[in-house]
Protein backbone atom coordinates (compact mmCIF):
# COMPACT_ATOMS: atom_id res chain seq x y z
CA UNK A 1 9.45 20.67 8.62
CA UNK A 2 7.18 21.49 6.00
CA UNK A 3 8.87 19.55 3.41
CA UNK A 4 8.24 16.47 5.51
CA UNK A 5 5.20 17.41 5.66
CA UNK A 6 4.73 17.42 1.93
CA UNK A 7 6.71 14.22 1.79
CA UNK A 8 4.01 12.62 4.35
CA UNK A 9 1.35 13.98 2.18
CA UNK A 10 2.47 12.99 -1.15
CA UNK A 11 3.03 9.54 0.39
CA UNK A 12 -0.67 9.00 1.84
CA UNK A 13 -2.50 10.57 -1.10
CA UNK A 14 -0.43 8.18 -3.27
CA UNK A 15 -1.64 5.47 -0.77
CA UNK A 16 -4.94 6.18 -1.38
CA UNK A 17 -4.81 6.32 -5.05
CA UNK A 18 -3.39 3.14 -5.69
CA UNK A 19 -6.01 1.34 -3.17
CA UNK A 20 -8.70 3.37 -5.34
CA UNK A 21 -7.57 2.16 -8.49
CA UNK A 22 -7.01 -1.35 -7.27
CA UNK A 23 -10.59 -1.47 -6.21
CA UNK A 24 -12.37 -0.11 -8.84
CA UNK A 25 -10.18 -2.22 -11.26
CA UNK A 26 -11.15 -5.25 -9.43
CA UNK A 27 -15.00 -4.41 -9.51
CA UNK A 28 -14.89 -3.31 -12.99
CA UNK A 29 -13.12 -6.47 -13.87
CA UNK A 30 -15.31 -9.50 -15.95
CA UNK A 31 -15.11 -12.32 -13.28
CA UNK A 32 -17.38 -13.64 -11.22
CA UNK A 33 -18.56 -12.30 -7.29
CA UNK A 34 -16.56 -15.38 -6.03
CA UNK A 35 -13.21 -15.15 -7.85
CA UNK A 36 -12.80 -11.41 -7.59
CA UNK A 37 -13.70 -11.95 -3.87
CA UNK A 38 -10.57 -14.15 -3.04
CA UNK A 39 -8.43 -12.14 -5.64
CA UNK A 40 -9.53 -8.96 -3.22
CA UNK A 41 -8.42 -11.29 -0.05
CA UNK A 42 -5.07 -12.19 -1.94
CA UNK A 43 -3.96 -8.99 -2.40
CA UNK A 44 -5.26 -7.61 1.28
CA UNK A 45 -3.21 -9.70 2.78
CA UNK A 46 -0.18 -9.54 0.44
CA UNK A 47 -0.73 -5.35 1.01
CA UNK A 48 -1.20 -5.75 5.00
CA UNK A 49 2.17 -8.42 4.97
CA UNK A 50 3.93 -5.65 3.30
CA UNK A 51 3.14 -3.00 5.54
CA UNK A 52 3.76 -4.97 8.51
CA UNK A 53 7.20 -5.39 7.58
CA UNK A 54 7.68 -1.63 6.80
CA UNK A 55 6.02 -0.59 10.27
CA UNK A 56 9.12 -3.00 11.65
CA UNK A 57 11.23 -2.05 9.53
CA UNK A 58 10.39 1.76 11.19
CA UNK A 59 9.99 0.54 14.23
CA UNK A 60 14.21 -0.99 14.23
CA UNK A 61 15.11 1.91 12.30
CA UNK A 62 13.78 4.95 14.22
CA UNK A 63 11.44 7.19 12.81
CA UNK A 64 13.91 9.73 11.84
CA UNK A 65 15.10 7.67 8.55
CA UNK A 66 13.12 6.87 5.93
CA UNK A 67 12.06 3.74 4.34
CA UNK A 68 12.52 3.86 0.79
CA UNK A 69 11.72 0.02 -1.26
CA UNK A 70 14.33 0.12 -4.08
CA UNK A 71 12.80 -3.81 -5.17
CA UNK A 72 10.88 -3.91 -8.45
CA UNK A 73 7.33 -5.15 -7.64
């Protein structure tokens, strides 16, 4: 139980790392309001596509086994 716990953990704080980075590399980037604007909507949507396929993928699965992306990204 507690490892899954940890697991769970890892997972979100990982999560919200990556979204962290990806923002501040996008507003720390040298393009212009517009362009990094629809660059930020790109990747949104390419980010909220992917989860909505995991969540599925969960949801046919069962909660009890994990879903574990072996692709390269």
């Amino acid at each position: 139980m507690a490892e899954e716990n940890a697991t769970s953990g890892f997972g979100i704080g990982f999560l919200v790392g990556a979204v962290v980075g990806a923002v501040l590399g996008l507003a720390l980037a040298p393009r212009s309001g517009s362009e990094t604007r629809e660059q930020v909507r790109e990747q949104a949507g390419a980010a909220f596509d992917k989860l909505r396929e995991k969540m599925a993928e969960l949801k046919k699965n069962g909660s009890k086994e994990p879903v574990v992306s072996t692709e390269e990204e």
